[in-house]
PDB file of N, CA and C in Angstrom:
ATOM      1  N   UNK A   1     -26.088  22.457 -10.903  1.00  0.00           N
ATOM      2  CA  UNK A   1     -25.684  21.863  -9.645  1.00  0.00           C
ATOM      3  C   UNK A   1     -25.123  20.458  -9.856  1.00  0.00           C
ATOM      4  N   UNK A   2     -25.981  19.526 -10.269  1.00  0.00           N
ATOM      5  CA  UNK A   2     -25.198  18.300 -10.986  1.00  0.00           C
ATOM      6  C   UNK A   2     -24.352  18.217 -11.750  1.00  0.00           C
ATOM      7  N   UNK A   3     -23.801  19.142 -12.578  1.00  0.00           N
ATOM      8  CA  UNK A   3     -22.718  19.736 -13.196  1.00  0.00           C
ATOM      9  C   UNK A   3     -21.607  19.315 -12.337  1.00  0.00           C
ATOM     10  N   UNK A   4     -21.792  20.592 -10.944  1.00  0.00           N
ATOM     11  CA  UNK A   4     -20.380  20.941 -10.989  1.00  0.00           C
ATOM     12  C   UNK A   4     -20.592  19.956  -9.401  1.00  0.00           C
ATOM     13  N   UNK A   5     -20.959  18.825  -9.471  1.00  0.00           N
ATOM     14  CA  UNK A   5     -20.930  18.445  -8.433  1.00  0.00           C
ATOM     15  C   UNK A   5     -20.309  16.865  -8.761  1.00  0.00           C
ATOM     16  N   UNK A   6     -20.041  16.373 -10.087  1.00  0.00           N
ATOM     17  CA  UNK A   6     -19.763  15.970 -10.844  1.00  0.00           C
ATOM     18  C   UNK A   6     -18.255  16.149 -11.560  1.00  0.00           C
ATOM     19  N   UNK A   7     -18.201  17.452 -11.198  1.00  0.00           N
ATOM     20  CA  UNK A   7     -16.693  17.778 -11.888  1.00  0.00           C
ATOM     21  C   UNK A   7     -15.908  17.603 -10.816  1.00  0.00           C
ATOM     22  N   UNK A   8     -16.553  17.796  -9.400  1.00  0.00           N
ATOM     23  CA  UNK A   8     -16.205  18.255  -8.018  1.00  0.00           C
ATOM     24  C   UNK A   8     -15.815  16.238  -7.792  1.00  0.00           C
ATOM     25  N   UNK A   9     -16.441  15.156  -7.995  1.00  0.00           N
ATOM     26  CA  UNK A   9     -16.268  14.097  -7.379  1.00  0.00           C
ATOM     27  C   UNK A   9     -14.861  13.608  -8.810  1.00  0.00           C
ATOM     28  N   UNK A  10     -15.363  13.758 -10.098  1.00  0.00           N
ATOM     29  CA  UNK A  10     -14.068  14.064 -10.419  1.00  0.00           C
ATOM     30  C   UNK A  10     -12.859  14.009 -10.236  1.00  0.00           C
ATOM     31  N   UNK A  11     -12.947  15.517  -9.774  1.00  0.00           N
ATOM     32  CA  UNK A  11     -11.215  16.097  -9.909  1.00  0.00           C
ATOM     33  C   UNK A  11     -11.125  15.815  -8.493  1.00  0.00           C
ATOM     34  N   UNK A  12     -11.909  15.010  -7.763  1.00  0.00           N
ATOM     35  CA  UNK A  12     -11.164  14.779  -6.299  1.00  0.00           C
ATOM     36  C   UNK A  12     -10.872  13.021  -7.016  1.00  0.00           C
ATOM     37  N   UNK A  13     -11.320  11.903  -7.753  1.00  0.00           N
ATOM     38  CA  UNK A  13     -11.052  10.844  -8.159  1.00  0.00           C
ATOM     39  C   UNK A  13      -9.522  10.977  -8.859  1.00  0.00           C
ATOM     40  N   UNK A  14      -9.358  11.989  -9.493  1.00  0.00           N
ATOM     41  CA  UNK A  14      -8.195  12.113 -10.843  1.00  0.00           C
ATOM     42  C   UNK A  14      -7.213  12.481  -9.349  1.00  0.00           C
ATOM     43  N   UNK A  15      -7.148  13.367  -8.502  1.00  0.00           N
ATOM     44  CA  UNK A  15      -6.416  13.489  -7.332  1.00  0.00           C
ATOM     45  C   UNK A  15      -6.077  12.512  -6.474  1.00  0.00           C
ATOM     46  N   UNK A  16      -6.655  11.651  -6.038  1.00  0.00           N
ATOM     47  CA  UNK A  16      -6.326  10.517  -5.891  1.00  0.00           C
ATOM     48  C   UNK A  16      -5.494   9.761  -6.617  1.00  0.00           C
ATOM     49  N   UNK A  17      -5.962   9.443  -7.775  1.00  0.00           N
ATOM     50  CA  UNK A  17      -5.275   8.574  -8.524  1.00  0.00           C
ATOM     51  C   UNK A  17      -3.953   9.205  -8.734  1.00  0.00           C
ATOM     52  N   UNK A  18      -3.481  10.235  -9.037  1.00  0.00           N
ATOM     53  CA  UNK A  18      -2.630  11.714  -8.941  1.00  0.00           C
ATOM     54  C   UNK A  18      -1.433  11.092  -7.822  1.00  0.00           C
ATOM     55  N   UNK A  19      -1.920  11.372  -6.498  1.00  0.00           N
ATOM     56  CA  UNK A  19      -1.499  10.971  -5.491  1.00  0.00           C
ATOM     57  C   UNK A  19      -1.127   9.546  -5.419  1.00  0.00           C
ATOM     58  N   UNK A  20      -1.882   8.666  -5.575  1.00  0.00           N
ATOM     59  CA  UNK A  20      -1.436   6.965  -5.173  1.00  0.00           C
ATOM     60  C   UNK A  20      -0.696   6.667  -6.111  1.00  0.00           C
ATOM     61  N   UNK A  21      -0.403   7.448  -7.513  1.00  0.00           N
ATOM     62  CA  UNK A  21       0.794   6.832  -8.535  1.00  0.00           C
ATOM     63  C   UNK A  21       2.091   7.403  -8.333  1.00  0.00           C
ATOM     64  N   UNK A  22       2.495   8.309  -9.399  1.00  0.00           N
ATOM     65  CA  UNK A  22       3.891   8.914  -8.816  1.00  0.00           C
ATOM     66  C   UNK A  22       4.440   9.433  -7.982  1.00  0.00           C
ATOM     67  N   UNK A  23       3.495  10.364  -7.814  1.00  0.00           N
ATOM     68  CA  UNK A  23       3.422  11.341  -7.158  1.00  0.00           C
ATOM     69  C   UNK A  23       3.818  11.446  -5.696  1.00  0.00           C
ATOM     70  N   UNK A  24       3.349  10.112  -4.911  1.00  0.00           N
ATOM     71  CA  UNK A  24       3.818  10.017  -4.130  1.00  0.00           C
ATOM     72  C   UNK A  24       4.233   8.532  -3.604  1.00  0.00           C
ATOM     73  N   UNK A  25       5.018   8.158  -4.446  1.00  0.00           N
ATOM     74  CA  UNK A  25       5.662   6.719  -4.694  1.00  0.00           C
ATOM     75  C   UNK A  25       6.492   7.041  -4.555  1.00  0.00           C
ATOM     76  N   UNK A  26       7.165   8.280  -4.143  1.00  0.00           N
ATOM     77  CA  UNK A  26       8.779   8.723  -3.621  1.00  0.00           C
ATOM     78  C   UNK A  26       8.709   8.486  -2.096  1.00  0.00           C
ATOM     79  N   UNK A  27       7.474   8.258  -1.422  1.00  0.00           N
ATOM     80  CA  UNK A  27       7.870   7.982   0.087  1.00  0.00           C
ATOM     81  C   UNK A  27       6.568   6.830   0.117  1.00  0.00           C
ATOM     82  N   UNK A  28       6.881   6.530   1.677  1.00  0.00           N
ATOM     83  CA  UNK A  28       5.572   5.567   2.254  1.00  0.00           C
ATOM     84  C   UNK A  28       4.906   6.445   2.333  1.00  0.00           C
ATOM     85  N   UNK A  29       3.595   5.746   1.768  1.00  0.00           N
ATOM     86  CA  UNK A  29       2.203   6.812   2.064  1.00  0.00           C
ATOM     87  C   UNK A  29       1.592   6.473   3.557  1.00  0.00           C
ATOM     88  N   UNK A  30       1.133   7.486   3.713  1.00  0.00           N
ATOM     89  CA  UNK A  30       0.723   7.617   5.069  1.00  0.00           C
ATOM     90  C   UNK A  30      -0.564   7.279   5.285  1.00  0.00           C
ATOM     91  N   UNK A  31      -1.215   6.097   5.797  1.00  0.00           N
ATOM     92  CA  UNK A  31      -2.779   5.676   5.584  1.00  0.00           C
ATOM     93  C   UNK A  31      -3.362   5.199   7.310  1.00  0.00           C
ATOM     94  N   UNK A  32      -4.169   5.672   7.279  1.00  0.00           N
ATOM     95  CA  UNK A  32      -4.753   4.859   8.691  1.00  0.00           C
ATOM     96  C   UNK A  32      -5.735   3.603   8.585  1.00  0.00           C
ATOM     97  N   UNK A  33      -4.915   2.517   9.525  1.00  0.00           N
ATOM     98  CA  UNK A  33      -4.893   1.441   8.833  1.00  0.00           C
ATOM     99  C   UNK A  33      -6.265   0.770  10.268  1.00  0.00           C
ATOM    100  N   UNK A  34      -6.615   1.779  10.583  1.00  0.00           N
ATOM    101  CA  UNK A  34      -7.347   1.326  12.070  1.00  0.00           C
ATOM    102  C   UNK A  34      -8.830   0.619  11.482  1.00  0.00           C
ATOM    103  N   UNK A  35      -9.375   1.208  10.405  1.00  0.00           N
ATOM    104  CA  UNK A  35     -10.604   0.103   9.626  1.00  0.00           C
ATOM    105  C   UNK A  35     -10.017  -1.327   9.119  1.00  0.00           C
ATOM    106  N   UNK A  36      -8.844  -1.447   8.856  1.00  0.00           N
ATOM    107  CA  UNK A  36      -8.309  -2.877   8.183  1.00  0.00           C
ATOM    108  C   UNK A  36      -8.321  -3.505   9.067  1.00  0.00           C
ATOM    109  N   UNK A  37      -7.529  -2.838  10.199  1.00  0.00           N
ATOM    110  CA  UNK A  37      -7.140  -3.989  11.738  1.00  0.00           C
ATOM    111  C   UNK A  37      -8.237  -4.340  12.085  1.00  0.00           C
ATOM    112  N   UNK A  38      -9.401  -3.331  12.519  1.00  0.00           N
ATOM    113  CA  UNK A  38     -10.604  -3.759  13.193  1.00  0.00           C
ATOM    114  C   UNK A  38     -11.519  -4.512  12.281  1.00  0.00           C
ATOM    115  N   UNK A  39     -11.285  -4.395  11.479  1.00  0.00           N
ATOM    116  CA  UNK A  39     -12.167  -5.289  10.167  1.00  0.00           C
ATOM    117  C   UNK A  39     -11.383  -7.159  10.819  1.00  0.00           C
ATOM    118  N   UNK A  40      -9.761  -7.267  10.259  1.00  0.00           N
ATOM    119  CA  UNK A  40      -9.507  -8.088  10.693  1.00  0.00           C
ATOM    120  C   UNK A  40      -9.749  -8.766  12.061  1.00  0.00           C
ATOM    121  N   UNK A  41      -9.372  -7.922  13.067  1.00  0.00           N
ATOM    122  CA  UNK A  41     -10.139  -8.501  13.928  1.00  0.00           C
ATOM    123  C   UNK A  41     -11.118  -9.020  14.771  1.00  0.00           C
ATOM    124  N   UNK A  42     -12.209  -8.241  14.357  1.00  0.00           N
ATOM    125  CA  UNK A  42     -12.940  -8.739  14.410  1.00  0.00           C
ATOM    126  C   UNK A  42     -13.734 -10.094  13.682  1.00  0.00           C
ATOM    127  N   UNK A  43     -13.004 -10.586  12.637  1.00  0.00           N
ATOM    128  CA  UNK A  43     -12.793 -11.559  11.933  1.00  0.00           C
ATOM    129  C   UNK A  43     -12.369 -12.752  12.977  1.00  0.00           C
ATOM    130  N   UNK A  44     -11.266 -12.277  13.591  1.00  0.00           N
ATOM    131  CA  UNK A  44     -10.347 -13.395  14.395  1.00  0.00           C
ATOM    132  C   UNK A  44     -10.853 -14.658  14.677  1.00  0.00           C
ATOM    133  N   UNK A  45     -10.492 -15.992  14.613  1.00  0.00           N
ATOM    134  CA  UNK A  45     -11.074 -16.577  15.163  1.00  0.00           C
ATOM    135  C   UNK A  45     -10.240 -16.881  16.402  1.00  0.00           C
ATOM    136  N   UNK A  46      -9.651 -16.365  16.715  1.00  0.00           N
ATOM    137  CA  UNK A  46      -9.013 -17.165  18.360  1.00  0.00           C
ATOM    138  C   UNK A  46      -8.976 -15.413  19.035  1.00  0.00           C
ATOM    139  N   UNK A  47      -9.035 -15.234  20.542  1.00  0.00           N
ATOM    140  CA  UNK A  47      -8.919 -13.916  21.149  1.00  0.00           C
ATOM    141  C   UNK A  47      -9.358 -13.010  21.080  1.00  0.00           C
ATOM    142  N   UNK A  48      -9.379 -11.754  21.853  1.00  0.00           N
ATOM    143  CA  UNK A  48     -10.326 -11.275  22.247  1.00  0.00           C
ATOM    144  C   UNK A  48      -9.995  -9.841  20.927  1.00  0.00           C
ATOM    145  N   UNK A  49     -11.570  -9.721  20.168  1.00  0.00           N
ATOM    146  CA  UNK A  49     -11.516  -8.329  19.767  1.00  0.00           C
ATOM    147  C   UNK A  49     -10.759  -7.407  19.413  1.00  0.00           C
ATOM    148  N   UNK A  50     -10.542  -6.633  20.667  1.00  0.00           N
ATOM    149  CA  UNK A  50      -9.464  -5.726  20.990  1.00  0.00           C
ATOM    150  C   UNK A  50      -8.376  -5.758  21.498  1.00  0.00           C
ATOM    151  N   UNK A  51      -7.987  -7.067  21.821  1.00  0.00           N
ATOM    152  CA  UNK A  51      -6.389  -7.141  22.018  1.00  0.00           C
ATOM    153  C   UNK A  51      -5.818  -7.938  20.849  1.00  0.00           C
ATOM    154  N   UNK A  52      -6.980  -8.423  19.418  1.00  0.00           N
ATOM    155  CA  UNK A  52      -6.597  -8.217  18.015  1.00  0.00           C
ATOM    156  C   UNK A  52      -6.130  -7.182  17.499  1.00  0.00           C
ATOM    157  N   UNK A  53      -7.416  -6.225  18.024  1.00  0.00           N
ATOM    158  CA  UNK A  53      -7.036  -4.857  17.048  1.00  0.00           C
ATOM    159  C   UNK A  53      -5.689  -3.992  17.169  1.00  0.00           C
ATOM    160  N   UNK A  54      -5.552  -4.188  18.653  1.00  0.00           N
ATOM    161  CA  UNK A  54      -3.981  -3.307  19.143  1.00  0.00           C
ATOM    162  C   UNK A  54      -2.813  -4.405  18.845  1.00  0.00           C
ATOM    163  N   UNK A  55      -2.782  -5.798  17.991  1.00  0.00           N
ATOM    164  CA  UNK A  55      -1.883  -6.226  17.909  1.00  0.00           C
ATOM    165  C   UNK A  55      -1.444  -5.607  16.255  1.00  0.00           C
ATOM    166  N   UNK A  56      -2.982  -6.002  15.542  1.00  0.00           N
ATOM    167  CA  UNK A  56      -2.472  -5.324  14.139  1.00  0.00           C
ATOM    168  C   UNK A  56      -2.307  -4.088  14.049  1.00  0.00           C
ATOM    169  N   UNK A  57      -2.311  -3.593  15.015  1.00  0.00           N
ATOM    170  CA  UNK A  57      -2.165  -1.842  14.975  1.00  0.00           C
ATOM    171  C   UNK A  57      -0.370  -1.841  15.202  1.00  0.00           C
ATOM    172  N   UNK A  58      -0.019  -2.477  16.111  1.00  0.00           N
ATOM    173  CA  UNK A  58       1.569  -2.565  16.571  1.00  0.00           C
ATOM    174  C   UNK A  58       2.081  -3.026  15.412  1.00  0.00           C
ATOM    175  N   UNK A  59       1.998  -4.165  14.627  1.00  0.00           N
ATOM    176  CA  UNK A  59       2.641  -4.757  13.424  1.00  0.00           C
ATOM    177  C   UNK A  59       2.474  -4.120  12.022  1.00  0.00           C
ATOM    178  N   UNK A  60       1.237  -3.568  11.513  1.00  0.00           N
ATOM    179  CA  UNK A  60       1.021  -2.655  10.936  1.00  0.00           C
ATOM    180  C   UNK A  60       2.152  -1.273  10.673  1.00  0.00           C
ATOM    181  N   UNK A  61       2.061  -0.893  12.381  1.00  0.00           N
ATOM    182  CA  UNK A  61       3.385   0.114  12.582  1.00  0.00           C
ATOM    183  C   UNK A  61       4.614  -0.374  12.876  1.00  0.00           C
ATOM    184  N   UNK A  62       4.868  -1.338  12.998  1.00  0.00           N
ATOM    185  CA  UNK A  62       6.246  -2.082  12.366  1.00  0.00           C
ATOM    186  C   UNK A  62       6.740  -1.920  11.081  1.00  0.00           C
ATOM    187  N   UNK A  63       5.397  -2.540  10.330  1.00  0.00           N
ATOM    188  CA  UNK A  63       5.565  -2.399   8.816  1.00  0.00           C
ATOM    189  C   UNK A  63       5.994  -1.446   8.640  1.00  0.00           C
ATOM    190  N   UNK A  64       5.085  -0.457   8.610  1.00  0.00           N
ATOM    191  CA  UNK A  64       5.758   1.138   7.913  1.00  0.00           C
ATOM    192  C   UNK A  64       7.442   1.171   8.241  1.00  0.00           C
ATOM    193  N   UNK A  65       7.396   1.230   9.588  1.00  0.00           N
ATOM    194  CA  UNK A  65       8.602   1.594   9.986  1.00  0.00           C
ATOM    195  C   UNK A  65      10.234   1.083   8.834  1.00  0.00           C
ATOM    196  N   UNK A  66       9.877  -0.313   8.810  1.00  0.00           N
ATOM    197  CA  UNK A  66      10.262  -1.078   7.953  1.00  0.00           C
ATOM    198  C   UNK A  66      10.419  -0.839   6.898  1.00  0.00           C
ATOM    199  N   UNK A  67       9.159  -0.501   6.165  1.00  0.00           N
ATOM    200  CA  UNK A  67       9.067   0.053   4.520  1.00  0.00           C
ATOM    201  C   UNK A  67      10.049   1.535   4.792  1.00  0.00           C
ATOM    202  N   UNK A  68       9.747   2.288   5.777  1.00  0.00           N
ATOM    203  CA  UNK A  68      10.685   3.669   5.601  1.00  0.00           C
ATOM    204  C   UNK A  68      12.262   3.500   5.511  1.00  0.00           C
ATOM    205  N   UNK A  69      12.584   2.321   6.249  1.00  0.00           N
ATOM    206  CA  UNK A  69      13.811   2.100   5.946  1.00  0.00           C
ATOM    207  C   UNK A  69      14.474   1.543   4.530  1.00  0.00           C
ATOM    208  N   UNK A  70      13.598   0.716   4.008  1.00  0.00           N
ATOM    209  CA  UNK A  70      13.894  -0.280   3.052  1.00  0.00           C
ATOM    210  C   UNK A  70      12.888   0.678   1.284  1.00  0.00           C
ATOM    211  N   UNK A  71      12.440   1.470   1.861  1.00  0.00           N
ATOM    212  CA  UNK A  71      11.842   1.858   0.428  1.00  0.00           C
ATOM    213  C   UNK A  71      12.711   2.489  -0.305  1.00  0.00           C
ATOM    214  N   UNK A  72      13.478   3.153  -0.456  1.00  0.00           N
ATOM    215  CA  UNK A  72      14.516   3.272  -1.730  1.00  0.00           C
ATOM    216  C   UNK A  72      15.251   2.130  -2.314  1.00  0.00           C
ATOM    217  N   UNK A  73      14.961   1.104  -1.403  1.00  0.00           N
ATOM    218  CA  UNK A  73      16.000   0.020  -2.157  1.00  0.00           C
ATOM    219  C   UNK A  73      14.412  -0.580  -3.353  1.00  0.00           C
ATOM    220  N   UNK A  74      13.817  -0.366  -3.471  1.00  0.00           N
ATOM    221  CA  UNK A  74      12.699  -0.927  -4.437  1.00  0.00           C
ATOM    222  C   UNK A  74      12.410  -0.054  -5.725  1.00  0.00           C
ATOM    223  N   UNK A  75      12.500  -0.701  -6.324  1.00  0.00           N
ATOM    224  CA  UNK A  75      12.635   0.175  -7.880  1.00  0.00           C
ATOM    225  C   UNK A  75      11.417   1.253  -7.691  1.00  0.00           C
ATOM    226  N   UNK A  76      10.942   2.399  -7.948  1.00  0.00           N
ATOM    227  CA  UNK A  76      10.038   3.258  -8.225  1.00  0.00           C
ATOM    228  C   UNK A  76       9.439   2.939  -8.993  1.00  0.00           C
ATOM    229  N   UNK A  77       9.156   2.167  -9.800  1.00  0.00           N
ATOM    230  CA  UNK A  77       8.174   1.446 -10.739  1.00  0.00           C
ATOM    231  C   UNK A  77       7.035   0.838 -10.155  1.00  0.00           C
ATOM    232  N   UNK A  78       7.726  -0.282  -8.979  1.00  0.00           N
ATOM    233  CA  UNK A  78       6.803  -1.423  -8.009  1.00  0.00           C
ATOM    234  C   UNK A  78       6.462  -0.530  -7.184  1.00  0.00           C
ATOM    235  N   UNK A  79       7.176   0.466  -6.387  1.00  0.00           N
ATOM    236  CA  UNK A  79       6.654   1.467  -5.203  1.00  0.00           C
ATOM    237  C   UNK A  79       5.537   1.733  -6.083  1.00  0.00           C
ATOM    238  N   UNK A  80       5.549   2.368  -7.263  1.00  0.00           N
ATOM    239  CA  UNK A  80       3.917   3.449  -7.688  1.00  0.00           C
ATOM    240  C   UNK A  80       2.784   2.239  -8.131  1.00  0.00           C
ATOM    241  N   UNK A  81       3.614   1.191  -8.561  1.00  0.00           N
ATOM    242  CA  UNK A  81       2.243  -0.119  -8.669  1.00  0.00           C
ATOM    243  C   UNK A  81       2.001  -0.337  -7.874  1.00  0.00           C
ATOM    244  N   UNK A  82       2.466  -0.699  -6.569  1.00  0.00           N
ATOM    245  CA  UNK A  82       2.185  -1.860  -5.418  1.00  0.00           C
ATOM    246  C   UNK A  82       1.236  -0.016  -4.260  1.00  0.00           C
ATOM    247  N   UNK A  83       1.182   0.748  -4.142  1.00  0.00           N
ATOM    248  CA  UNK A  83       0.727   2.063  -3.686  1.00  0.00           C
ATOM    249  C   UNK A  83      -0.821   1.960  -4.711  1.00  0.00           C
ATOM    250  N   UNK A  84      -0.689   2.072  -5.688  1.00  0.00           N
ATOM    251  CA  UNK A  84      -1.956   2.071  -6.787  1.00  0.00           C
ATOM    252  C   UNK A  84      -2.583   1.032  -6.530  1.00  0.00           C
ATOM    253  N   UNK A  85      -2.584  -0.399  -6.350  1.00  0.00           N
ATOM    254  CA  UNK A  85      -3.138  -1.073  -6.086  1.00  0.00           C
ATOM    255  C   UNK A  85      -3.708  -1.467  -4.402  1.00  0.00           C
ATOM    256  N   UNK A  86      -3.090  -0.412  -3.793  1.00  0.00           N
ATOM    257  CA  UNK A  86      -3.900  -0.211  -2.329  1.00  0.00           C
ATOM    258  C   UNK A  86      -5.260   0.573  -2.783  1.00  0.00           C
ATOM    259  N   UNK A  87      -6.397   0.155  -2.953  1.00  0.00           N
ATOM    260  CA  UNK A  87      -7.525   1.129  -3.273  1.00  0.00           C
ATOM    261  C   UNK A  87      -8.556   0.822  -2.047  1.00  0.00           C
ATOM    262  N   UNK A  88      -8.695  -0.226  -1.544  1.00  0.00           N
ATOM    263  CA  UNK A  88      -9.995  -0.333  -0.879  1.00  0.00           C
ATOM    264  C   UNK A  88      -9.263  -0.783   0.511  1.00  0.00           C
ATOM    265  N   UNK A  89      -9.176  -0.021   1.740  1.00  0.00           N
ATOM    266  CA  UNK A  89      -8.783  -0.505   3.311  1.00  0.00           C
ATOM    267  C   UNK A  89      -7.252  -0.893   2.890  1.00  0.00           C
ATOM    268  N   UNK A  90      -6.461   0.239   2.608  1.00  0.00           N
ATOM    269  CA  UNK A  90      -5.008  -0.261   2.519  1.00  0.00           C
ATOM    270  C   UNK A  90      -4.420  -0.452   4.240  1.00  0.00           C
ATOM    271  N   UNK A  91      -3.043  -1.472   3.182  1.00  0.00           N
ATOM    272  CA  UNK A  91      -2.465  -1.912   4.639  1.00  0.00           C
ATOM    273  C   UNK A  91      -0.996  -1.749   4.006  1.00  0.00           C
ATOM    274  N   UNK A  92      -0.149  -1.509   5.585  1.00  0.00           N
ATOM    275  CA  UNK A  92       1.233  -1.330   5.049  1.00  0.00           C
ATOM    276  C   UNK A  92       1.944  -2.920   4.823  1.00  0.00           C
ATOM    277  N   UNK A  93       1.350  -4.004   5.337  1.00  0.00           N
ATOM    278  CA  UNK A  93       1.475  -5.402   5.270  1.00  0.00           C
ATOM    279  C   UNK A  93       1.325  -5.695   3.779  1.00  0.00           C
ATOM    280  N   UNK A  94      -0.081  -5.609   3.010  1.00  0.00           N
ATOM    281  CA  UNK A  94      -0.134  -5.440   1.796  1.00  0.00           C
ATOM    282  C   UNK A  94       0.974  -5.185   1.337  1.00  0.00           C
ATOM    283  N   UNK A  95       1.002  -3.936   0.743  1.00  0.00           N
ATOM    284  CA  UNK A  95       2.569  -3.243   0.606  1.00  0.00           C
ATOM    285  C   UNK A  95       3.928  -3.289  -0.108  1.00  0.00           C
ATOM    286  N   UNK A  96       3.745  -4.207   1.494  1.00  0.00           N
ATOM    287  CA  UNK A  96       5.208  -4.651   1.469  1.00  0.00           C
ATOM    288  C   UNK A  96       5.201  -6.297   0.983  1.00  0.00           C
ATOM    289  N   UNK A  97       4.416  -6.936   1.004  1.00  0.00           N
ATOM    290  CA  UNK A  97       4.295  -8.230   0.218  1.00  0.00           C
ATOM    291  C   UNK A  97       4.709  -8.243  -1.091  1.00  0.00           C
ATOM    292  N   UNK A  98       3.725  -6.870  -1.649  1.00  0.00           N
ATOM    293  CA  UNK A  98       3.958  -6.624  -3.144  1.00  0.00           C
ATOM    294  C   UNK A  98       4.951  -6.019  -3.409  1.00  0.00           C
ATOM    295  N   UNK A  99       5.438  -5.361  -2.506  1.00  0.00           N
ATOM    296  CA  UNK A  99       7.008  -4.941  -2.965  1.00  0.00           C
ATOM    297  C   UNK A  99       8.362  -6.277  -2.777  1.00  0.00           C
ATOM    298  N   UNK A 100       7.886  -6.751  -2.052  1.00  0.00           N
ATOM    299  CA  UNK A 100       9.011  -7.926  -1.631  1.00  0.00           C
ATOM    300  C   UNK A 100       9.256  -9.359  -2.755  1.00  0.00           C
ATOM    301  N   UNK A 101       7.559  -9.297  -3.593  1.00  0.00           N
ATOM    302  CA  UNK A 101       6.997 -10.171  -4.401  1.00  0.00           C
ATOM    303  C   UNK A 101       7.700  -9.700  -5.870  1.00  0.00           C
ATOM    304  N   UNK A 102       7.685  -8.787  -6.256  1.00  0.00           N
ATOM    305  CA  UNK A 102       8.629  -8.093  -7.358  1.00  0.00           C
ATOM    306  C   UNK A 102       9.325  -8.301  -7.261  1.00  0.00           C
ATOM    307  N   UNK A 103       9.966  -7.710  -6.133  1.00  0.00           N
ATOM    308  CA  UNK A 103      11.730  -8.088  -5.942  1.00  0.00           C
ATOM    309  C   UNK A 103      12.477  -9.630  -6.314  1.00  0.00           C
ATOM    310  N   UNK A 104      11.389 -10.213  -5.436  1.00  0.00           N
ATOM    311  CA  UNK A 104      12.063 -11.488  -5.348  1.00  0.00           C
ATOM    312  C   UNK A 104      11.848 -12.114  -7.149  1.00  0.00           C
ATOM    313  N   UNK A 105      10.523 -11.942  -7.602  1.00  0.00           N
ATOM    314  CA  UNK A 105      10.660 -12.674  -8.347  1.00  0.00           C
ATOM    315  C   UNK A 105      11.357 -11.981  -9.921  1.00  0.00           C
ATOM    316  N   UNK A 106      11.427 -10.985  -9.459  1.00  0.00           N
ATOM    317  CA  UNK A 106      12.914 -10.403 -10.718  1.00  0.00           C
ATOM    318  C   UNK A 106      14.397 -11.125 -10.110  1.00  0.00           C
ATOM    319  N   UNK A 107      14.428 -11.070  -8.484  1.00  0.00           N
ATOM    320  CA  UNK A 107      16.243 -11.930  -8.461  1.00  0.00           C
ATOM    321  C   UNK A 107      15.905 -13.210  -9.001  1.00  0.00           C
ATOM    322  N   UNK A 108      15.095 -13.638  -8.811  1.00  0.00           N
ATOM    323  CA  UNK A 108      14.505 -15.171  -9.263  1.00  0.00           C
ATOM    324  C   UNK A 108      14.642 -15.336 -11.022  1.00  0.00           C
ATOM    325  N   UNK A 109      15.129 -14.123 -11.429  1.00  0.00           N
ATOM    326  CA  UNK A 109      14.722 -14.144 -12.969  1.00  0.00           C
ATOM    327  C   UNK A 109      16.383 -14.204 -13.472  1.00  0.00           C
ATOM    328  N   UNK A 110      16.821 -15.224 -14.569  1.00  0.00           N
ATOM    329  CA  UNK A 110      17.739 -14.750 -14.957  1.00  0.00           C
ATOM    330  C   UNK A 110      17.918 -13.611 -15.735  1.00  0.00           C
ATOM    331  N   UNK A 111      19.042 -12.873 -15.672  1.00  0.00           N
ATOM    332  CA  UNK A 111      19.055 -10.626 -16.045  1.00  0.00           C
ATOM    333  C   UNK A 111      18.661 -10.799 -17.888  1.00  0.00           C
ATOM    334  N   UNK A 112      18.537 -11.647 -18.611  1.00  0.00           N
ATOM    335  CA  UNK A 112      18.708 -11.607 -19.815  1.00  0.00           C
ATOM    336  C   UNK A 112      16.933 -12.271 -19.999  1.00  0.00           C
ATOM    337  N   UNK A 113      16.382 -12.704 -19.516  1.00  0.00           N
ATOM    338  CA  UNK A 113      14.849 -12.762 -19.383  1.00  0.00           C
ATOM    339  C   UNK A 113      14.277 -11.635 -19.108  1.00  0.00           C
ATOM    340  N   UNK A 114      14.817 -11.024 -18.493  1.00  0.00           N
ATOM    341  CA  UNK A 114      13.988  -9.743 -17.439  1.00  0.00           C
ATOM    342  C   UNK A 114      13.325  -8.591 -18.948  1.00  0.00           C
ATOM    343  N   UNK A 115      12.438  -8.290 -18.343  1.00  0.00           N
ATOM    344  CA  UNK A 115      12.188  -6.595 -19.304  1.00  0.00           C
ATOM    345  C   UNK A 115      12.608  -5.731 -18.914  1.00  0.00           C
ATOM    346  N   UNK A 116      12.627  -5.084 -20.034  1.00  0.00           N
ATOM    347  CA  UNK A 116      13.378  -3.722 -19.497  1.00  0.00           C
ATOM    348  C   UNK A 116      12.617  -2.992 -18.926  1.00  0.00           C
ATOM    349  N   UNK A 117      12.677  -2.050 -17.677  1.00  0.00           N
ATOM    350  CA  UNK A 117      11.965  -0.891 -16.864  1.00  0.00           C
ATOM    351  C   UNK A 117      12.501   0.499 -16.559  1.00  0.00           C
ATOM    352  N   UNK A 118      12.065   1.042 -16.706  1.00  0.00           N
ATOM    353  CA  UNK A 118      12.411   2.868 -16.448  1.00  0.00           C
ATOM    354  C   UNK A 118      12.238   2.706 -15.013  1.00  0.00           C
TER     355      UNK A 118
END
């Protein structure tokens, strides 16, 4: 029973990891972001609660929206890093920081500094 209950938490860990790298670094991943917001807001220090939580819920879904438009322009390299490193209460805000943070700081790079990337 501990065996295969073990192989079972496993091959659902290796699936994950499966999932948050290549695999599906060809699109925005789809995450519900309603524990991050309410985490944050309830944090807030100014306003009320829940007219926190439905603001990061609206901007949140901005984001995506945003990333769906703009995610092919980001190398597939940073999409499967900046996705992999969402592990604990991802956010599409996250994200897109780390995708925007690559970007910028490779234009920031002169082309003959840069490494090479697949």
């Amino acid at each position: 029973m501990l065996r295969q209950s073990i192989i079972a938490v496993t091959t659902h860990f290796i699936g994950l990891w499966f999932c948050s790298s290549g695999a599906l670094a060809d699109n925005v991943p789809s995450w519900d972001v309603t524990a991050s917001c309410r985490g944050a807001a309830e944090a807030g220090l100014t306003g009320d609660a829940a007219d926190n939580l439905q603001r990061c819920l609206a901007s949140e879904k901005r984001t995506r929206e945003q990333l769906s438009k703009d995610w092919s322009t980001f190398l597939p390299a940073d999409r499967a890093r900046c996705v992999k490193m969402q592990t604990f209460s991802p956010t599409y805000s996250e994200i897109a920081t780390c995708l925007e943070m690559n970007r910028d700081v490779r234009n920031a790079r002169p082309a003959d500094a840069m490494p090479q990337r697949k």
